[in-house]
PDB file of N, CA and C in Angstrom:
ATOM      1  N   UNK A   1       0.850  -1.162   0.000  1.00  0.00           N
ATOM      2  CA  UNK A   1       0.000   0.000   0.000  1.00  0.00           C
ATOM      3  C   UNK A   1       0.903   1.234   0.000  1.00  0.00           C
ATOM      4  N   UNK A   2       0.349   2.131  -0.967  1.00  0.00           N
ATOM      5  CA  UNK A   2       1.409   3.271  -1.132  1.00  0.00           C
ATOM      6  C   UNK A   2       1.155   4.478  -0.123  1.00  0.00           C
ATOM      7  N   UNK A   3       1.783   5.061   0.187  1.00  0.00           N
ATOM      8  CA  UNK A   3       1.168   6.492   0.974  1.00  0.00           C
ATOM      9  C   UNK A   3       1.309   7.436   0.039  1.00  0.00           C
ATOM     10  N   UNK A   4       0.016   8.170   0.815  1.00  0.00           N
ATOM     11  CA  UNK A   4       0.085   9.588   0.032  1.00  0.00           C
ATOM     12  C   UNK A   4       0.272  10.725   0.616  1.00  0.00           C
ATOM     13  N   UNK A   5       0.391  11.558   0.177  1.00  0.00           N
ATOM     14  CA  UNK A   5       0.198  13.060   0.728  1.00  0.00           C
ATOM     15  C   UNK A   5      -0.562  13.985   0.210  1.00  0.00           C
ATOM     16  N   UNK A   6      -1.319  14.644   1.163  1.00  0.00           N
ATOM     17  CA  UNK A   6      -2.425  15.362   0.818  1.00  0.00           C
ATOM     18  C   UNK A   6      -2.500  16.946   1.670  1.00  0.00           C
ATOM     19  N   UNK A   7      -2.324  17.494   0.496  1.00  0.00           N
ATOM     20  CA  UNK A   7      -2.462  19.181   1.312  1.00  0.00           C
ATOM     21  C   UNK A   7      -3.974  19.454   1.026  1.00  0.00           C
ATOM     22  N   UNK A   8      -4.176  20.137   2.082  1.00  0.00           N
ATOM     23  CA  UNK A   8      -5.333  20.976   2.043  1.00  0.00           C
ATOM     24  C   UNK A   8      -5.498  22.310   2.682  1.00  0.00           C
ATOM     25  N   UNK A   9      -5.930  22.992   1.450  1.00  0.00           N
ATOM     26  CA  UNK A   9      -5.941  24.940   2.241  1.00  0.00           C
ATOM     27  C   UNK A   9      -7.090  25.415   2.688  1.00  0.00           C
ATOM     28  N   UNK A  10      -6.915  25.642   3.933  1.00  0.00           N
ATOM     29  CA  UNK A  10      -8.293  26.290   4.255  1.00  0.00           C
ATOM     30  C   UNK A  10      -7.794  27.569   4.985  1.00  0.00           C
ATOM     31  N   UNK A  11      -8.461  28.313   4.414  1.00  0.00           N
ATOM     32  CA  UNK A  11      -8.782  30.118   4.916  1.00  0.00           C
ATOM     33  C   UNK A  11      -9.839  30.401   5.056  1.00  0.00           C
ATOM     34  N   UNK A  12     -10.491  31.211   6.418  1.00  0.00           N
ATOM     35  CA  UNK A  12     -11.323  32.198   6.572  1.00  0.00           C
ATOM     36  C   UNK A  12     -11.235  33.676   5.980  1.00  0.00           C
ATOM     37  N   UNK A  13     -12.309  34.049   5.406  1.00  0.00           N
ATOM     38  CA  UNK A  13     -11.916  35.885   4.999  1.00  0.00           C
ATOM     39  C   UNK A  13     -12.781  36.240   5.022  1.00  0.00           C
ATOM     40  N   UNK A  14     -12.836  37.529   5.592  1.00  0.00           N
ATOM     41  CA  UNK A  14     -14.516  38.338   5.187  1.00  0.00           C
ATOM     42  C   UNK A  14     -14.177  39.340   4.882  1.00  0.00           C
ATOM     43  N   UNK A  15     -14.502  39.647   3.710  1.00  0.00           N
ATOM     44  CA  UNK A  15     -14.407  40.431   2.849  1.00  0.00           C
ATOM     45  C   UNK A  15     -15.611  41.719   2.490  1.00  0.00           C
ATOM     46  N   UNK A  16     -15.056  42.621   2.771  1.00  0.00           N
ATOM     47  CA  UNK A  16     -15.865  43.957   2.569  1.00  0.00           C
ATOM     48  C   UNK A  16     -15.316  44.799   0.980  1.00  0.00           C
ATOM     49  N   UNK A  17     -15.417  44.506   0.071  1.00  0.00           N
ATOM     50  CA  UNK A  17     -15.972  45.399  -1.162  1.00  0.00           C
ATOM     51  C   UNK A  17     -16.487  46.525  -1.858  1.00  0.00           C
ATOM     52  N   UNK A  18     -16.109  47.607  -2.354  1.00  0.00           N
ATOM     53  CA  UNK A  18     -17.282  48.033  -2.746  1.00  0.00           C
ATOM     54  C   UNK A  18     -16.634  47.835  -4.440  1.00  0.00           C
ATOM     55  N   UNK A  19     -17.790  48.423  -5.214  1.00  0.00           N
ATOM     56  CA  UNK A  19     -18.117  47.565  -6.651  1.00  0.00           C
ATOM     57  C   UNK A  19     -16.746  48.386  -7.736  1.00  0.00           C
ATOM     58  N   UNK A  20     -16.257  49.701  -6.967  1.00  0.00           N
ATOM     59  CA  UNK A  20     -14.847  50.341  -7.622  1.00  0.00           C
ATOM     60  C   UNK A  20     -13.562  49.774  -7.206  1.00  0.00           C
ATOM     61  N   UNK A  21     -14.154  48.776  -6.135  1.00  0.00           N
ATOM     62  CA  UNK A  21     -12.992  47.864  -5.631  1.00  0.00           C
ATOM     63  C   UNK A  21     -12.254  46.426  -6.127  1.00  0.00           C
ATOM     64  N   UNK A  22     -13.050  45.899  -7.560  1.00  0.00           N
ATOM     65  CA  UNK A  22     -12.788  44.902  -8.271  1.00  0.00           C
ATOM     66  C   UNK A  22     -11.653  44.642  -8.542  1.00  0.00           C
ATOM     67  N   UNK A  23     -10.586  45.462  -8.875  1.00  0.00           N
ATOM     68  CA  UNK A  23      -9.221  45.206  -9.182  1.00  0.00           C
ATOM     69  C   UNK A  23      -8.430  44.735  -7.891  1.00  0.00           C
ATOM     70  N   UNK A  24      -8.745  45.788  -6.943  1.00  0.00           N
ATOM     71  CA  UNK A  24      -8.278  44.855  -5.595  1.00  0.00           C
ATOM     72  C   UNK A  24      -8.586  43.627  -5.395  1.00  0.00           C
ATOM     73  N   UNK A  25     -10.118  43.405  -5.302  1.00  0.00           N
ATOM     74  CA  UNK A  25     -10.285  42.049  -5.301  1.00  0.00           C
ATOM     75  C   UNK A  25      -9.504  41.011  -5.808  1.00  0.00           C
ATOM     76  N   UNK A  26      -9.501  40.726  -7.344  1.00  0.00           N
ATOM     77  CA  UNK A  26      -8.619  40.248  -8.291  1.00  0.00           C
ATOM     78  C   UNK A  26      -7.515  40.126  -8.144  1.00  0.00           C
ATOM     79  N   UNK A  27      -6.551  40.777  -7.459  1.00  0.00           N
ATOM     80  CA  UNK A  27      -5.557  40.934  -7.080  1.00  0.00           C
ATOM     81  C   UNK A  27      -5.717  40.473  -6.114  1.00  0.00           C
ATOM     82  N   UNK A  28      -6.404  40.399  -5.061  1.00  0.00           N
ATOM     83  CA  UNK A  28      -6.411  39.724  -4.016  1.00  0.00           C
ATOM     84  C   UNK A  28      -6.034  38.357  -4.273  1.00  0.00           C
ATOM     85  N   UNK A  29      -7.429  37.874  -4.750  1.00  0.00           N
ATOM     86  CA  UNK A  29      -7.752  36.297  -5.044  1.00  0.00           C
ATOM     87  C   UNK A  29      -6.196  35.647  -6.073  1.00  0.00           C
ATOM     88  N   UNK A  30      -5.887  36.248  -6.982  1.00  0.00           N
ATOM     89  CA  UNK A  30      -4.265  36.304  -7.768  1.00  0.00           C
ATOM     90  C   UNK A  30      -3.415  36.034  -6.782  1.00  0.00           C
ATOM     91  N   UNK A  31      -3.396  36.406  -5.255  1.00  0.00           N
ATOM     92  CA  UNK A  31      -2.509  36.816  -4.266  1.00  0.00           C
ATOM     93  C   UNK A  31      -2.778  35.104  -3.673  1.00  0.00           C
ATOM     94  N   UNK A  32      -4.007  34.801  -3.525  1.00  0.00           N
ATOM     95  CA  UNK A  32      -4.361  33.692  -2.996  1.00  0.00           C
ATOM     96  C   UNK A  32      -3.828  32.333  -3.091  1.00  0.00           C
ATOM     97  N   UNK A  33      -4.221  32.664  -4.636  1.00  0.00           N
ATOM     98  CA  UNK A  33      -4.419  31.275  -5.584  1.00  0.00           C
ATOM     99  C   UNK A  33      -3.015  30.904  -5.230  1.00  0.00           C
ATOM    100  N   UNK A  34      -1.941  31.739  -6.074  1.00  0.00           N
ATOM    101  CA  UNK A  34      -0.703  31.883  -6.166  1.00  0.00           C
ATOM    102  C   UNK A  34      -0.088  31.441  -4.896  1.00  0.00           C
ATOM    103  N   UNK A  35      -0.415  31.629  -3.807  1.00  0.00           N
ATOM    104  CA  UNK A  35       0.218  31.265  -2.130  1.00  0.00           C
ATOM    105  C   UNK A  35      -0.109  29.631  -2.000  1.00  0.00           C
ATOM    106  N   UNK A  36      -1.153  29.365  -2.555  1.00  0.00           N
ATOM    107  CA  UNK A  36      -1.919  28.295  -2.713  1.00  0.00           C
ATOM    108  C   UNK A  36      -1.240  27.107  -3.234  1.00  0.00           C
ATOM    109  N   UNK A  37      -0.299  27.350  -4.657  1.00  0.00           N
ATOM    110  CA  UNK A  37       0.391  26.644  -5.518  1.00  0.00           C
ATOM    111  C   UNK A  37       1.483  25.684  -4.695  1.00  0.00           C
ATOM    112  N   UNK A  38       1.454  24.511  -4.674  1.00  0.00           N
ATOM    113  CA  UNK A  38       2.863  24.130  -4.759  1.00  0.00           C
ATOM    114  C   UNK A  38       4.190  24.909  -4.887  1.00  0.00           C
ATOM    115  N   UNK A  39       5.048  24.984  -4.240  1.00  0.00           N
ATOM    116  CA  UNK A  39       6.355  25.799  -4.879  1.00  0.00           C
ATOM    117  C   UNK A  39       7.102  24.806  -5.739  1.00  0.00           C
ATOM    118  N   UNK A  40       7.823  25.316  -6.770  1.00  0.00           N
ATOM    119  CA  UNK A  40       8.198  24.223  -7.743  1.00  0.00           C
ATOM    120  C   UNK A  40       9.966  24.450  -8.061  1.00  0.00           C
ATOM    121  N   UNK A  41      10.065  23.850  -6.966  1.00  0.00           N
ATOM    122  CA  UNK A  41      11.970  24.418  -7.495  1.00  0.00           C
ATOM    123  C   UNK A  41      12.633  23.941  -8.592  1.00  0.00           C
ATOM    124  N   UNK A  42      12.678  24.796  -9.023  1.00  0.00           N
ATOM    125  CA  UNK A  42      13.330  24.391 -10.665  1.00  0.00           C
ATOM    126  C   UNK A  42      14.746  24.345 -10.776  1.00  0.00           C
ATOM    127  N   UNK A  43      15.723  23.501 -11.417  1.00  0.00           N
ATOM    128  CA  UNK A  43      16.630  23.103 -10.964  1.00  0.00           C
ATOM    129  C   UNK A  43      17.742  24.482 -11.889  1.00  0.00           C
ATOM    130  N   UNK A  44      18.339  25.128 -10.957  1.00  0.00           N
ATOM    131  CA  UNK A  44      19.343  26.744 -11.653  1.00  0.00           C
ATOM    132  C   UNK A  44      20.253  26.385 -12.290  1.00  0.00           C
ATOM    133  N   UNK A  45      20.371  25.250 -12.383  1.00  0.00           N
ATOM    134  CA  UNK A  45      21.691  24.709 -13.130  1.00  0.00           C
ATOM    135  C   UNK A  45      21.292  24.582 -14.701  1.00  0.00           C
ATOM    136  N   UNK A  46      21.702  25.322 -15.458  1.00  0.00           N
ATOM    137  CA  UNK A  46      21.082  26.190 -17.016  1.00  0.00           C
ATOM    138  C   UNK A  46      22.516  24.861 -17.993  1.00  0.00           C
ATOM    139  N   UNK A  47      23.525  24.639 -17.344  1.00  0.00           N
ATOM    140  CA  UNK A  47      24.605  24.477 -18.186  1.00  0.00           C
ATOM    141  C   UNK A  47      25.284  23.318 -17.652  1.00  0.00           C
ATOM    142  N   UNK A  48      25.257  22.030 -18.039  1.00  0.00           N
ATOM    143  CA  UNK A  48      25.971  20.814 -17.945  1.00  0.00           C
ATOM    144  C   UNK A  48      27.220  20.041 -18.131  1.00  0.00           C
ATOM    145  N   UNK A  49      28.052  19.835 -17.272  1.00  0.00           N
ATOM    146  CA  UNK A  49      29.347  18.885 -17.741  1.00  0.00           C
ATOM    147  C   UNK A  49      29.021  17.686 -18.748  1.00  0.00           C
ATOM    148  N   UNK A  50      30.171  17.256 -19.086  1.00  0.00           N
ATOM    149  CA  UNK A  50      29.950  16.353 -20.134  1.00  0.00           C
ATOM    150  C   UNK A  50      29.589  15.561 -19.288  1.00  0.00           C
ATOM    151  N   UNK A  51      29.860  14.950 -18.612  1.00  0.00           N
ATOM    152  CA  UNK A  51      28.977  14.115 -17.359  1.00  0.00           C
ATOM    153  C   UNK A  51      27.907  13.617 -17.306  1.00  0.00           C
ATOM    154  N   UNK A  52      27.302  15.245 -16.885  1.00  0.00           N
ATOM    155  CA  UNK A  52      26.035  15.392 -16.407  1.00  0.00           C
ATOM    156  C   UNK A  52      24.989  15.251 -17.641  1.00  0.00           C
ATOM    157  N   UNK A  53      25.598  15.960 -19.246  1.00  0.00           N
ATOM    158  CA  UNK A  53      24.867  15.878 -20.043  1.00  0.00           C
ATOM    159  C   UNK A  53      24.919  14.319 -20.774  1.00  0.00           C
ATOM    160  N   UNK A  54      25.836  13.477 -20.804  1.00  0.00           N
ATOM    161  CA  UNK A  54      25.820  12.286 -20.970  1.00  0.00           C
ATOM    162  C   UNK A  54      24.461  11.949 -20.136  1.00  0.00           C
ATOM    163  N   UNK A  55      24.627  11.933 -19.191  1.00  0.00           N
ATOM    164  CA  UNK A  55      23.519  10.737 -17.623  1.00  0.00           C
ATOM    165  C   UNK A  55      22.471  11.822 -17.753  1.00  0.00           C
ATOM    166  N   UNK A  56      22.094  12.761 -18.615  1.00  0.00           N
ATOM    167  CA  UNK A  56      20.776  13.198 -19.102  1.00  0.00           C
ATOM    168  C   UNK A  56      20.324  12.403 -20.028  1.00  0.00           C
ATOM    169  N   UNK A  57      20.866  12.036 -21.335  1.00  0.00           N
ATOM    170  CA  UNK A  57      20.627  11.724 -22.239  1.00  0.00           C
ATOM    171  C   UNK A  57      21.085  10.141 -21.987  1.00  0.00           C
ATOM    172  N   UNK A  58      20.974   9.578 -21.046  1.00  0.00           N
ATOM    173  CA  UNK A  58      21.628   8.170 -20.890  1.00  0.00           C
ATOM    174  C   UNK A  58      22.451   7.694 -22.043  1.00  0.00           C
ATOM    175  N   UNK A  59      23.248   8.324 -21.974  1.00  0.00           N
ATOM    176  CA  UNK A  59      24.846   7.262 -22.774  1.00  0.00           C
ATOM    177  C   UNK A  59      25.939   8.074 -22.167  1.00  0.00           C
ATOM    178  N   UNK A  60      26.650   7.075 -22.422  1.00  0.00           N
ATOM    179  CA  UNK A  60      28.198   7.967 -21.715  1.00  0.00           C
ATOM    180  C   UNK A  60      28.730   8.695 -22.644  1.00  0.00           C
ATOM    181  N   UNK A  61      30.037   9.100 -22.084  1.00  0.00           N
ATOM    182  CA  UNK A  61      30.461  10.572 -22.188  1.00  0.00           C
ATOM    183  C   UNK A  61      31.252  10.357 -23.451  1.00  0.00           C
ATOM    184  N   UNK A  62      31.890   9.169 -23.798  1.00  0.00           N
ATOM    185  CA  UNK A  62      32.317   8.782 -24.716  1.00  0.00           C
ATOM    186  C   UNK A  62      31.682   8.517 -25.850  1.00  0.00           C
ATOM    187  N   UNK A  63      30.478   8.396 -25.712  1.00  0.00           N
ATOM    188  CA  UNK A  63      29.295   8.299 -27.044  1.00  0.00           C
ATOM    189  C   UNK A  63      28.700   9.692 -27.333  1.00  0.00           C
ATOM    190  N   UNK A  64      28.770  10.849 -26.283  1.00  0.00           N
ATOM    191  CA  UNK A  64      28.678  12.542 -26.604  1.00  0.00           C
ATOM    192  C   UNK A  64      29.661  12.701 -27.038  1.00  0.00           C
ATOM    193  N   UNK A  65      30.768  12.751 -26.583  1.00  0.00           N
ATOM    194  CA  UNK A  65      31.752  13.355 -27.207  1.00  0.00           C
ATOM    195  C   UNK A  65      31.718  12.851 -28.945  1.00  0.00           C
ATOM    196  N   UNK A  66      31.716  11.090 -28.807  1.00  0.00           N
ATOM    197  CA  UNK A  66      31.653  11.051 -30.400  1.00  0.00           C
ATOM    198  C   UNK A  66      30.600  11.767 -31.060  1.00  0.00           C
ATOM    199  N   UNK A  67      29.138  12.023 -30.403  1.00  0.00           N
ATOM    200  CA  UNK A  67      28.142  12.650 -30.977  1.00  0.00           C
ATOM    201  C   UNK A  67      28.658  14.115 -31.486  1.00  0.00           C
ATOM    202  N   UNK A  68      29.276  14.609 -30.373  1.00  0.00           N
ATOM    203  CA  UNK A  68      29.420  16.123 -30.678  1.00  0.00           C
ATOM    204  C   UNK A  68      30.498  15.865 -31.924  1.00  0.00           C
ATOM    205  N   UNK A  69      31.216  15.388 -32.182  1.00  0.00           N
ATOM    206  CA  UNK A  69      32.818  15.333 -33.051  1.00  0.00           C
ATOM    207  C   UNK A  69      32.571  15.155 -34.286  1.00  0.00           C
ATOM    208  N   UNK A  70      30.960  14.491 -34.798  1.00  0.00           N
ATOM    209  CA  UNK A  70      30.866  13.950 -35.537  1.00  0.00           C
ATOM    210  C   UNK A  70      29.337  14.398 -36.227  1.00  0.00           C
ATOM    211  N   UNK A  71      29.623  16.082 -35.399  1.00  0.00           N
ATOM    212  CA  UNK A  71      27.950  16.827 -35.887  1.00  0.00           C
ATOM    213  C   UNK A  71      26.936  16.054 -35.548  1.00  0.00           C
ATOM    214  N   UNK A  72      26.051  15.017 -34.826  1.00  0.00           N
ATOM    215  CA  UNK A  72      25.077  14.392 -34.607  1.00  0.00           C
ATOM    216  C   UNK A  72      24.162  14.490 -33.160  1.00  0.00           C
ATOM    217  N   UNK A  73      25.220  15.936 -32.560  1.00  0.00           N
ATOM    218  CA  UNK A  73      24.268  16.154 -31.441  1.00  0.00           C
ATOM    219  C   UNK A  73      24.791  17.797 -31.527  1.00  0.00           C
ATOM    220  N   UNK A  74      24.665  18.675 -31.309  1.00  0.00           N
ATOM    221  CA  UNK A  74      24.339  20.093 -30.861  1.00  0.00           C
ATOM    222  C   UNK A  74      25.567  20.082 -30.268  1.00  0.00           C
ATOM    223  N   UNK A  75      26.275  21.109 -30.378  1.00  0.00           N
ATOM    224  CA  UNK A  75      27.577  21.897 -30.143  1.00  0.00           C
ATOM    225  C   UNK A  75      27.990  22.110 -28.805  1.00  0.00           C
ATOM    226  N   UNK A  76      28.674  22.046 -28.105  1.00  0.00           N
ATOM    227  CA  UNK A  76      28.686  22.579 -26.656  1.00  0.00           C
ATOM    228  C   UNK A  76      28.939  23.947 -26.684  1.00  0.00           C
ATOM    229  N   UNK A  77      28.711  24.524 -25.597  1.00  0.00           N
ATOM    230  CA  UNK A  77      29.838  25.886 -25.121  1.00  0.00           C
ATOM    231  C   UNK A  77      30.707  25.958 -24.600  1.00  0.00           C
ATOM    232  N   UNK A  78      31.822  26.987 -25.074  1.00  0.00           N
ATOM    233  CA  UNK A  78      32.829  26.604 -24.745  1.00  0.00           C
ATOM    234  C   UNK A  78      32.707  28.686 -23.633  1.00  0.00           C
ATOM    235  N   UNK A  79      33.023  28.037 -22.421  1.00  0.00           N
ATOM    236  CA  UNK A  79      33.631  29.249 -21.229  1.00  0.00           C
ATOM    237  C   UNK A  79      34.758  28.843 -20.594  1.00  0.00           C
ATOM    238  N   UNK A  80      35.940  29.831 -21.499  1.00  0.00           N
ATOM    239  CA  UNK A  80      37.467  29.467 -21.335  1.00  0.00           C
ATOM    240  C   UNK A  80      37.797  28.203 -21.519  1.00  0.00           C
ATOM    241  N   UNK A  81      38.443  27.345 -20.450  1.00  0.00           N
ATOM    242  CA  UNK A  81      38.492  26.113 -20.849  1.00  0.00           C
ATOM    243  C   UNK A  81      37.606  24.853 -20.945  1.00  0.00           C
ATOM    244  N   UNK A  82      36.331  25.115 -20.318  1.00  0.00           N
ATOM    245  CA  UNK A  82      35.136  24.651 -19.705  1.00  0.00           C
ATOM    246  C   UNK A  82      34.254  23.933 -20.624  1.00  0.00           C
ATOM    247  N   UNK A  83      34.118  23.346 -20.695  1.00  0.00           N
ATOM    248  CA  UNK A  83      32.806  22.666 -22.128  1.00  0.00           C
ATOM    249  C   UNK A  83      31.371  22.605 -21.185  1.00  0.00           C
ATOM    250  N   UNK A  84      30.736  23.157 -21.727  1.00  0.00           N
ATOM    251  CA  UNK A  84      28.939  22.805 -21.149  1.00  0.00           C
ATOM    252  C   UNK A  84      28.153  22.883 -22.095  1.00  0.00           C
ATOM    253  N   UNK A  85      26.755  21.891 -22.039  1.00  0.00           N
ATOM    254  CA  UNK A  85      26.486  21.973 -22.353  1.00  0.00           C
ATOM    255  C   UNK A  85      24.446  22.506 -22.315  1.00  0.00           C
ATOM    256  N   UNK A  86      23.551  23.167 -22.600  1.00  0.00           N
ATOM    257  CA  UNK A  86      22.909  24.116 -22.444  1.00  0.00           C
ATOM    258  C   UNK A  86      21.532  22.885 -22.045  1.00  0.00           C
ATOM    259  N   UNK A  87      21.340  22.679 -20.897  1.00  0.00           N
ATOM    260  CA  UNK A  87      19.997  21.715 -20.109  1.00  0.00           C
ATOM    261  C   UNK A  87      19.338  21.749 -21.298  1.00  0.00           C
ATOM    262  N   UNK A  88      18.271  22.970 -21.026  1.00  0.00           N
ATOM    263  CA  UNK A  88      17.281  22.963 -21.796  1.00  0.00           C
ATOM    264  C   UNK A  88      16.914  22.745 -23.263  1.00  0.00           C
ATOM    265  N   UNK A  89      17.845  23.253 -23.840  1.00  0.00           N
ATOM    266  CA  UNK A  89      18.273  22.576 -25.675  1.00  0.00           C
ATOM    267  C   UNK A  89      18.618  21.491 -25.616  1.00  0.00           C
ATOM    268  N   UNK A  90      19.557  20.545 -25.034  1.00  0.00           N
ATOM    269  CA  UNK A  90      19.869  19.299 -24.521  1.00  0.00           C
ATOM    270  C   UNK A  90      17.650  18.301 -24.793  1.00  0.00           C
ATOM    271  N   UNK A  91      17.675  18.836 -23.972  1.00  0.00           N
ATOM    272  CA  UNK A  91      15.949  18.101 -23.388  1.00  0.00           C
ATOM    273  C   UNK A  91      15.238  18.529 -24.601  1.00  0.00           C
ATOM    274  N   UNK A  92      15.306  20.012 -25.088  1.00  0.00           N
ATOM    275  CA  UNK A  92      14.393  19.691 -26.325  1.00  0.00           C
ATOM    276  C   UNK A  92      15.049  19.404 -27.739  1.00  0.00           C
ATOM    277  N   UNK A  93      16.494  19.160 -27.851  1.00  0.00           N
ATOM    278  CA  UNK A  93      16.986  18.489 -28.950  1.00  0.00           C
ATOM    279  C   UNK A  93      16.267  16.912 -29.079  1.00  0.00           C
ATOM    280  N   UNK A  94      16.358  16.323 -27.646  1.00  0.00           N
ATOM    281  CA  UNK A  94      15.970  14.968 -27.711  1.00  0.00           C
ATOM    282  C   UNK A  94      14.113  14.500 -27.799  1.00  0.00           C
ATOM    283  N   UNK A  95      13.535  15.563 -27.005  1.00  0.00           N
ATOM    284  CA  UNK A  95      12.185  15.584 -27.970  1.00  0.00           C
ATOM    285  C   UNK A  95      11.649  15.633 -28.904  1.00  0.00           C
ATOM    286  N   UNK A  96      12.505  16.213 -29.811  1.00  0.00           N
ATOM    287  CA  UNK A  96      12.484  16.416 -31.518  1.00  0.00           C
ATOM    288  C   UNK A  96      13.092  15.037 -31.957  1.00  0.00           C
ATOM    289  N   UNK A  97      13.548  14.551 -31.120  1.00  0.00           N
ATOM    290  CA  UNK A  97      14.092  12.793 -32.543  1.00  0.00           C
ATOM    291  C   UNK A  97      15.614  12.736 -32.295  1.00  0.00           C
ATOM    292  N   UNK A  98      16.514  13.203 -31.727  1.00  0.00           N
ATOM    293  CA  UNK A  98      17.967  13.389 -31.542  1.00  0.00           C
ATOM    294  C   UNK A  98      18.142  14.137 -32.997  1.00  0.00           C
ATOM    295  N   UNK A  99      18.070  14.732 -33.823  1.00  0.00           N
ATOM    296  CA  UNK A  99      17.821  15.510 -34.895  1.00  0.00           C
ATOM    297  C   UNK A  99      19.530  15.536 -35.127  1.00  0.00           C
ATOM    298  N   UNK A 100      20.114  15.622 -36.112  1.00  0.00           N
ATOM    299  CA  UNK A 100      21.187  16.622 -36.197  1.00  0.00           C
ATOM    300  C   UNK A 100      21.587  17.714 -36.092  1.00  0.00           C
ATOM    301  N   UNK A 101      22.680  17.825 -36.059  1.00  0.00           N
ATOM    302  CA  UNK A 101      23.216  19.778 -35.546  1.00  0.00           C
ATOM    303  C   UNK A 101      22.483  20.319 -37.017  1.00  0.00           C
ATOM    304  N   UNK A 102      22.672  19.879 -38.022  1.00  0.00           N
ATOM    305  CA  UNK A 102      22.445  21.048 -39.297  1.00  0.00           C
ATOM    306  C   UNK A 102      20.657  20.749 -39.115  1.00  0.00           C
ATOM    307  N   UNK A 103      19.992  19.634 -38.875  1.00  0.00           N
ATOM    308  CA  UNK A 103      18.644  19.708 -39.157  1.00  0.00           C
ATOM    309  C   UNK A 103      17.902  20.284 -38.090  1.00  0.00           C
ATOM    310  N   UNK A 104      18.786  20.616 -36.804  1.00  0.00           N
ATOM    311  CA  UNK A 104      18.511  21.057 -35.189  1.00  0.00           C
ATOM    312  C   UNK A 104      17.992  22.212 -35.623  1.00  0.00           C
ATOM    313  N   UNK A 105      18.807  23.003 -36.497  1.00  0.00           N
ATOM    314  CA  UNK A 105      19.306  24.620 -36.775  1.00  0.00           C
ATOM    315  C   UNK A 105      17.787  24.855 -37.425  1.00  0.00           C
ATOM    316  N   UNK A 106      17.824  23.658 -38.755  1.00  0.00           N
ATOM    317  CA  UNK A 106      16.714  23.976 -39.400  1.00  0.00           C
ATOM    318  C   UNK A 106      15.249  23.826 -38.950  1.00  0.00           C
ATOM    319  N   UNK A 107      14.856  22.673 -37.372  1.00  0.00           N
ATOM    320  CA  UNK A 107      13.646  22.495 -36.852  1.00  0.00           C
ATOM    321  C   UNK A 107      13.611  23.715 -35.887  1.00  0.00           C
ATOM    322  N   UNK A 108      14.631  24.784 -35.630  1.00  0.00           N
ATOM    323  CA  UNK A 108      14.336  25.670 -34.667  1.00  0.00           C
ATOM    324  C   UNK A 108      14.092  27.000 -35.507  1.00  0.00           C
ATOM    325  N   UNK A 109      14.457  27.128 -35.924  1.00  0.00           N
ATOM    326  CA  UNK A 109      13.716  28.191 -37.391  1.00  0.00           C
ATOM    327  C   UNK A 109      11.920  27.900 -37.407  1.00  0.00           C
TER     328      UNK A 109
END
């Protein structure tokens, strides 16, 4: 049997209005909802070691590197001596089909 977890929000408010007061309102309830949400930590790390972008794309680092060497995956960046490579293009290169670098260029157009 699995466990779950279950949030539930409950607030009292009494609310006094008048009818030139709608934008407040709205803003209120915007204020609400929003407090309401899940927080969703999104991971800040924008730029990947060969590593890390290998064990994204499950193959090793030796099958990127041949990818990159051999035009069949998207270019890294290069900062000074540093190679990374960019999360988010990474994730949607591979949603598109592993595409090539020249046909990458042409499905992002």
């Amino acid at each position: 049997m699995s466990n779950t977890v279950q949030q539930t929000l409950r607030f009292n408010a009494i609310l006094t209005i008048q009818l030139e007061d709608t934008n407040q309102l709205s803003d209120f309830l915007k204020a609400v909802v929003l407090e309401s949400l899940p927080k969703v930590e999104s991971n800040p790390q924008i730029l990947l070691s060969s590593r890390e972008a290998a064990k994204l794309l499950n193959i090793s680092e030796r099958t990127l590197w041949g990818f990159a060497k051999s035009g069949r995956i998207l270019q890294p960046i290069r900062i000074g001596t540093s190679v990374r490579w960019n999360a988010l293009e990474l994730r949607r290169w591979a949603d598109a089909g592993c595409p090539s670098h020249e046909e990458w260029i042409l499905y992002k157009k």
